[in-house]
Protein backbone atom coordinates (compact mmCIF):
# COMPACT_ATOMS: atom_id res chain seq x y z
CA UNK A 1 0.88 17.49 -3.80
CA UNK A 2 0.61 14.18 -2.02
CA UNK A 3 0.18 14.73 1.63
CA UNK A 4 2.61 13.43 4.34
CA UNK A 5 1.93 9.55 4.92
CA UNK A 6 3.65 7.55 7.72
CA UNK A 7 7.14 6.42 6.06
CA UNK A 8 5.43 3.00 6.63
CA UNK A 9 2.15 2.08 6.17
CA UNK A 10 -0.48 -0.19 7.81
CA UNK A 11 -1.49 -2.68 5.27
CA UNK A 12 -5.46 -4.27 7.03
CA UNK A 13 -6.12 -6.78 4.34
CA UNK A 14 -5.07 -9.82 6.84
CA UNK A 15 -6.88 -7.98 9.50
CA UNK A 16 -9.89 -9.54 8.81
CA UNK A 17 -11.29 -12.67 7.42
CA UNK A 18 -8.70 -12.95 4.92
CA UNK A 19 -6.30 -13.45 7.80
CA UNK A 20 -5.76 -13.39 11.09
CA UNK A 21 -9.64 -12.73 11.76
CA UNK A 22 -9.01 -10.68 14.53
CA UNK A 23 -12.07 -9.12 16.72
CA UNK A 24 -12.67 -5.39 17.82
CA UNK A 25 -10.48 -5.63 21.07
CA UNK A 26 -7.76 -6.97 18.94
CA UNK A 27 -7.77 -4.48 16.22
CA UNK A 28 -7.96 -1.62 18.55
CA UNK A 29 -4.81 -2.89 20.04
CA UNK A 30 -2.95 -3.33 16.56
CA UNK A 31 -4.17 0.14 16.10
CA UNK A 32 -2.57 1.47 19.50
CA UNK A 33 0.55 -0.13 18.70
CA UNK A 34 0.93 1.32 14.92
CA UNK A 35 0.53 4.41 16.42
CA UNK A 36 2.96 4.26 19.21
CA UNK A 37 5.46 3.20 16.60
CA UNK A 38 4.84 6.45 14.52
CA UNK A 39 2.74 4.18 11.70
CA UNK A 40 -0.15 6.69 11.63
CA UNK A 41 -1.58 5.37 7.96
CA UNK A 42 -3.98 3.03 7.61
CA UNK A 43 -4.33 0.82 4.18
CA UNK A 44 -7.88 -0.28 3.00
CA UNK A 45 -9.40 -1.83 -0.04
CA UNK A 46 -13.14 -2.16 -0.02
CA UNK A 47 -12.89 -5.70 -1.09
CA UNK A 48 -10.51 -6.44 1.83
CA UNK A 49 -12.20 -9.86 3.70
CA UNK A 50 -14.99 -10.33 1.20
CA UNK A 51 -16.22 -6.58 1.59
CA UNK A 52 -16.18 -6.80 5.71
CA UNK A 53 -12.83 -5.77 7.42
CA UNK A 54 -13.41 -1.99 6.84
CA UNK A 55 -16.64 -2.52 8.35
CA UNK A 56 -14.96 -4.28 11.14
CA UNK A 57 -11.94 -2.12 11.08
CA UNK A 58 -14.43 1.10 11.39
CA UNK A 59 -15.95 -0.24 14.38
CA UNK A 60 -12.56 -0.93 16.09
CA UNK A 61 -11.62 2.81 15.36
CA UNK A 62 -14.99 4.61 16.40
CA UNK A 63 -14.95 2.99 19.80
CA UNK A 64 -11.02 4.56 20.33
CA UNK A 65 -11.95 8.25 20.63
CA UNK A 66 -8.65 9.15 18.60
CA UNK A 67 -8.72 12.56 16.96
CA UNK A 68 -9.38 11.70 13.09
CA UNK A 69 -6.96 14.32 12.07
CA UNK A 70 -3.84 11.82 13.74
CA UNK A 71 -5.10 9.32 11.11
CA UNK A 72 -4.55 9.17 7.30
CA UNK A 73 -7.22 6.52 5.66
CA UNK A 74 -6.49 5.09 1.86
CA UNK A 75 -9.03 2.95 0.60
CA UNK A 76 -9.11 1.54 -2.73
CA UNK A 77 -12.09 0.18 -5.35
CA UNK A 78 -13.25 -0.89 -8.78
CA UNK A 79 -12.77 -4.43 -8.54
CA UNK A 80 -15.91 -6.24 -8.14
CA UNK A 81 -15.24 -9.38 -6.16
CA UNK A 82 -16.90 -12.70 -6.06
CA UNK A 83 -18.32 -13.40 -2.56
CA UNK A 84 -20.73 -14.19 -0.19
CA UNK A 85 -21.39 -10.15 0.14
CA UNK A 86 -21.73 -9.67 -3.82
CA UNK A 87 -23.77 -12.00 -5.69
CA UNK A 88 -21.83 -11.09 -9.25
CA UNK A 89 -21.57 -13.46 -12.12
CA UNK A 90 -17.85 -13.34 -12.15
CA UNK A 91 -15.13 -10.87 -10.92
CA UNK A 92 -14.20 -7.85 -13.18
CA UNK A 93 -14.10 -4.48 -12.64
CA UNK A 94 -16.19 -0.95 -12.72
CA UNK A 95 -15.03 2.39 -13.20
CA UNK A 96 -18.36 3.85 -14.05
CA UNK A 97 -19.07 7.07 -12.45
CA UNK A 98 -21.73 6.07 -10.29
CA UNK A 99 -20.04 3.02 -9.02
CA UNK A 100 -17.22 4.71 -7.57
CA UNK A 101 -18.73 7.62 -5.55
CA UNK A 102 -21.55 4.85 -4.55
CA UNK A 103 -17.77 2.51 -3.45
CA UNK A 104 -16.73 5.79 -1.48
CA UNK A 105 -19.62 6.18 0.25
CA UNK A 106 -19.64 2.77 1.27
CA UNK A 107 -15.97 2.93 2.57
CA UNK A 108 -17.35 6.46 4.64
CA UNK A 109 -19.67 4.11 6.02
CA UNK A 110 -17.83 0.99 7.06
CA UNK A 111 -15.18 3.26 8.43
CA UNK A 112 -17.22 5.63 10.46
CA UNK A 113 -15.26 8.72 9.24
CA UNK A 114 -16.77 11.81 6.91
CA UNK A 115 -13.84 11.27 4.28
CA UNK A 116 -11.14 9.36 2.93
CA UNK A 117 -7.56 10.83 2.94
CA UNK A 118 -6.42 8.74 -0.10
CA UNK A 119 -9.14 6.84 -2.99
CA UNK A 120 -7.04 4.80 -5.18
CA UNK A 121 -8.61 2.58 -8.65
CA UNK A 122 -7.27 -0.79 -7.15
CA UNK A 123 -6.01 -1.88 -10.81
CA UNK A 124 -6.70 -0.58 -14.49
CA UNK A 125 -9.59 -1.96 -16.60
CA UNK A 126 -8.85 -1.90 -20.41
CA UNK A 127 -12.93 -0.54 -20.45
CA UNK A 128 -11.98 2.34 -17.76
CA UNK A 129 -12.63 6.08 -19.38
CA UNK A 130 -10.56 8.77 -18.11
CA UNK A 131 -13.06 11.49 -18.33
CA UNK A 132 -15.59 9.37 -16.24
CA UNK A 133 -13.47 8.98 -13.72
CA UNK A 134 -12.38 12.48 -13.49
CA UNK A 135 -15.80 13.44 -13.24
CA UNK A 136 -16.52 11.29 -10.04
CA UNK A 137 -13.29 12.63 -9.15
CA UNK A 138 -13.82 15.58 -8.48
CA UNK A 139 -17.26 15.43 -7.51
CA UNK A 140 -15.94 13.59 -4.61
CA UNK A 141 -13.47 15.81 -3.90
CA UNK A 142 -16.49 19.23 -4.20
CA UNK A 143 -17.98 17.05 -1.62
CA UNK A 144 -15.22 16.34 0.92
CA UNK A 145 -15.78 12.76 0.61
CA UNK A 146 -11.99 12.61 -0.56
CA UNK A 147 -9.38 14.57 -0.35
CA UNK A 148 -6.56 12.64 -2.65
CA UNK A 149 -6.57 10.86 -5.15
CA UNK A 150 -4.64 7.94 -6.63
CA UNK A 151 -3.88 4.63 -7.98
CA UNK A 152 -2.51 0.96 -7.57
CA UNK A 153 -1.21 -1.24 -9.89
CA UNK A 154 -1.14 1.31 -13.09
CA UNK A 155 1.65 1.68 -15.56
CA UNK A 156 3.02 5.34 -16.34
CA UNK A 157 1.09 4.97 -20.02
CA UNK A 158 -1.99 3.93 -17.94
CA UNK A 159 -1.63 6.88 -15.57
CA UNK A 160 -0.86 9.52 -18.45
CA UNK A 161 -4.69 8.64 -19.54
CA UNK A 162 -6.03 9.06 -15.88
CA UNK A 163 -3.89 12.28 -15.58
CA UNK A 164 -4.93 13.40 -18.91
CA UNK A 165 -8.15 14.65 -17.18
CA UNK A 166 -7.46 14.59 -13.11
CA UNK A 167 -4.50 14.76 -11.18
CA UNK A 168 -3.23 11.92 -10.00
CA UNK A 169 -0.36 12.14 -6.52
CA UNK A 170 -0.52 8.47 -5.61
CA UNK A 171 0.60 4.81 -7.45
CA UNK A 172 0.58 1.88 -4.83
CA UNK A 173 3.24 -0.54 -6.64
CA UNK A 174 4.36 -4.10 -6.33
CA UNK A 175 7.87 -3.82 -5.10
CA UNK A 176 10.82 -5.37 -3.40
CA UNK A 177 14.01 -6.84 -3.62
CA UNK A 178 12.58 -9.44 -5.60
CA UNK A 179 10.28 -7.83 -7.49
CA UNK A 180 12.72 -4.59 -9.04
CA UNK A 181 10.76 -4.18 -12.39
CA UNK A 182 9.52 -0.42 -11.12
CA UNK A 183 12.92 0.65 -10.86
CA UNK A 184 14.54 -0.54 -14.11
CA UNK A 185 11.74 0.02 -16.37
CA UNK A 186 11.04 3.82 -15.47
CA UNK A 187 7.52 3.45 -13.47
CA UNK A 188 9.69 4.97 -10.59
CA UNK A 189 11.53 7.60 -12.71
CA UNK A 190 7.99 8.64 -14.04
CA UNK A 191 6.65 8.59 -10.69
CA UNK A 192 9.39 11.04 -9.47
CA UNK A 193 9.35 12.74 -12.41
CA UNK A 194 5.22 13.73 -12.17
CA UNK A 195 5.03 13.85 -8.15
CA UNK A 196 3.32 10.98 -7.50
CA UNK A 197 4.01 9.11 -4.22
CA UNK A 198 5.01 5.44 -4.39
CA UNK A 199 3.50 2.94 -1.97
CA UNK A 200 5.13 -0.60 -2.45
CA UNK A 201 2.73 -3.47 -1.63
CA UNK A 202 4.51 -6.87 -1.02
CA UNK A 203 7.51 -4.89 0.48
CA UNK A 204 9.14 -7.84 1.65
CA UNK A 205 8.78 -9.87 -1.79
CA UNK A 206 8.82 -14.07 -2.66
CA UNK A 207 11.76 -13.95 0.03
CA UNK A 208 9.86 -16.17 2.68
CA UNK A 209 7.27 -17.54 -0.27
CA UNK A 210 9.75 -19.34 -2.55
CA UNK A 211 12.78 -21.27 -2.52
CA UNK A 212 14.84 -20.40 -5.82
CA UNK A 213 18.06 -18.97 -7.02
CA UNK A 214 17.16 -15.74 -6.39
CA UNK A 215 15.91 -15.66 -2.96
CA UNK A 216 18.56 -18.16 -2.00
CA UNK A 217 21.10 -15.96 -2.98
CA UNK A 218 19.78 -12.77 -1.57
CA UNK A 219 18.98 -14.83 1.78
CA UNK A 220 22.62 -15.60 1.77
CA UNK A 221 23.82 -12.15 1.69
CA UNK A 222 21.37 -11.05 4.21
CA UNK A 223 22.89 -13.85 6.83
CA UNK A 224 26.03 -11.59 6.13
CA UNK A 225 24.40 -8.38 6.46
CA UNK A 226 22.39 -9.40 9.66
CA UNK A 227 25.85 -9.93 11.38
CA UNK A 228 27.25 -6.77 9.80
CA UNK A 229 24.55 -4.58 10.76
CA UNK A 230 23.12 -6.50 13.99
CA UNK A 231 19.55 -6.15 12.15
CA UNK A 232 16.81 -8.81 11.21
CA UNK A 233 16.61 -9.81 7.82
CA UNK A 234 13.48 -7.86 6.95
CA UNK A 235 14.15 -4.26 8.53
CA UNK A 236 17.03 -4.67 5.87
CA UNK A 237 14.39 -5.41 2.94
CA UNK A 238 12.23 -2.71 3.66
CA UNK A 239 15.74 -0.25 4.32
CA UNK A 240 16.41 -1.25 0.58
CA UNK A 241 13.31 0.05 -0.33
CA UNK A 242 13.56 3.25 1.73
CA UNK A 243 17.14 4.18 0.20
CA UNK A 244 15.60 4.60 -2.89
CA UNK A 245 15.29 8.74 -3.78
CA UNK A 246 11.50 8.64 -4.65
CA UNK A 247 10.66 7.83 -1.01
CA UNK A 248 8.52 4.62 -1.46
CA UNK A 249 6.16 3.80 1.27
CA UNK A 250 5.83 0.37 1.93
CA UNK A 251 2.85 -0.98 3.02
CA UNK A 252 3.50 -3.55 6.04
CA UNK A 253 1.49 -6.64 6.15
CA UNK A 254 2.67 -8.03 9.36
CA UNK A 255 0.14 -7.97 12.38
CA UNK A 256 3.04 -9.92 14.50
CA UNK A 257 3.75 -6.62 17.12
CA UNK A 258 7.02 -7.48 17.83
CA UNK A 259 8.16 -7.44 14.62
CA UNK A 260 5.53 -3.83 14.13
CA UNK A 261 7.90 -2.70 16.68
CA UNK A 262 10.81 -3.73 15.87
CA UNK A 263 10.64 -1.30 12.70
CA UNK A 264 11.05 1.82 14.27
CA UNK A 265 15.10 1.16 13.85
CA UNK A 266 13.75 2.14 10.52
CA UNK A 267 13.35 5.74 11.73
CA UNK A 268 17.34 6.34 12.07
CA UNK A 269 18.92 3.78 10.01
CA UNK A 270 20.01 3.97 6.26
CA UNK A 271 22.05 0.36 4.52
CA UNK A 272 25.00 1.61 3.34
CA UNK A 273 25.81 1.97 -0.74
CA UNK A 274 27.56 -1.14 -1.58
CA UNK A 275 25.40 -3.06 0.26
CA UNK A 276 22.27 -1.52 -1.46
CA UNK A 277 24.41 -2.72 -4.58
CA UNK A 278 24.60 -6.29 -3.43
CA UNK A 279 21.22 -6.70 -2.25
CA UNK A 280 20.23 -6.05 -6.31
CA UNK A 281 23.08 -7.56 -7.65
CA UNK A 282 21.80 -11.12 -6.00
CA UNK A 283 18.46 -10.50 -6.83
CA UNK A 284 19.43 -10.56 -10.33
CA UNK A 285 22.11 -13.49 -10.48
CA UNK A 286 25.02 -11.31 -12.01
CA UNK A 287 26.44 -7.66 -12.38
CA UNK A 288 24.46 -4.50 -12.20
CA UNK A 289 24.01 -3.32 -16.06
């Protein structure tokens, strides 16, 4: 069974480099104030700043002297990325056995801790080989360099083949009011119906990205809904996602810690039915099927 994540996680990726580019004293305060507002997991991919912000990340951590056990860690790998840390020929991605307990091992390392709480396959490879995988696996697992085990990015037909030789209790998904395939093409049904936890990257969607029928319209009806429900626009985004009866985790991007604290209304407040309604009935431009 999956263990018990913080209703909302801590995405790092624009911790680092790929971001705000913050230094130790800075990420040990981000860290203090996920904490304080009950956001107790921490997201990693090993690729995360060019293969540095766990590294930096770990450091931030080891110098707190917070009990590891008031911590959850996911960390993700298999992509190979271009950079100035890895000389490959061209991104792709590895799934061999030794390349993923050797990824692990690297992610103990950068994050100064004896094991991962979560390893997820960052996205599927049409080369990957189930029983491969399940044997590095579960040698991780024998070893207590892991104690979960999931995925990101994989469809229910692509999860069915990992499953087919491991268990699998995690899928980190791209969802969000803008973003709704998940939920009307039966990767969430599957997911509840197989107990594996959702994690929704992108919670907040194209909302602030694009300007285009759809996120005008929902925009519109969340000017209503901010006067209804005396809320900002985007604790209302990410209280769509939490209505929804598989209990999706999204994974917060934001490092801004006004607005990390601003979502612990989150805790103690649900959007009401019709207005879950309307938030997908403007996302797609006409009635609900």
């Amino acid at each position: 069974m999956p263990i018990q994540t913080s209703s909302l996680i801590a995405g790092t990726m624009k911790w680092g480099s790929w971001g705000k580019g913050f230094n130790t004293a800075a990420m040990q305060n981000l860290i203090e104030i996920c904490l304080a507002e009950k956001i107790h997991t921490f997201d990693h991919a090993d690729i995360y700043g060019g293969y540095t912000t766990e590294a930096e990340f770990g450091k931030a951590w080891k110098e707190m002297s917070i009990p590891r056990e008031k911590v959850q860690f996911i960390t993700k790998c298999g992509i190979k990325y271009v950079c100035e840390e890895r000389d490959y020929g061209i991104k792709h991605y590895d799934y061999s056995k030794e390349y993923i307990i050797w990824s692990v091992e690297q992610s103990l390392k950068n994050l100064q801790t004896e094991y991962i709480d979560v390893l997820l396959l960052h996205r599927p490879s049409p080369l990957m080989r189930s029983e491969v995988i399940a044997d590095a696996v579960t040698e991780l697992k024998i070893s207590g360099k892991i104690n979960h085990f999931g995925l990101s990015n994989f469809t229910p037909a692509q999860t069915d083949l990992i499953r087919k030789h491991t268990a699998v209790t995690y899928n980190q998904i791209q969802f969000s009011a803008t973003h709704l395939q998940p939920m009307v093409n039966g990767e969430l049904d599957y997911m509840q119906l197989h107990c594996i936890k959702p994690m929704a990257w992108n919670p907040l969607g194209s909302i602030y990205k694009e300007d285009i029928p759809q996120t005008i319209r929902i925009k519109e009806l969340l000017n209503k809904l901010t006067l209804k429900y005396n809320l900002p626009e985007d604790i209302l985004l990410l209280a769509w996602i939490l209505k929804h009866p598989a209990k999706i985790a999204p994974v917060i991007g934001t490092t801004n810690i006004e607005r990390i604290k601003a979502l612990q209304v989150l805790q103690n407040f649900e959007l009401e039915l019709e207005d879950w309604f309307a938030i997908w009935t403007e996302s797609i431009g006409t009635k609900i099927p």
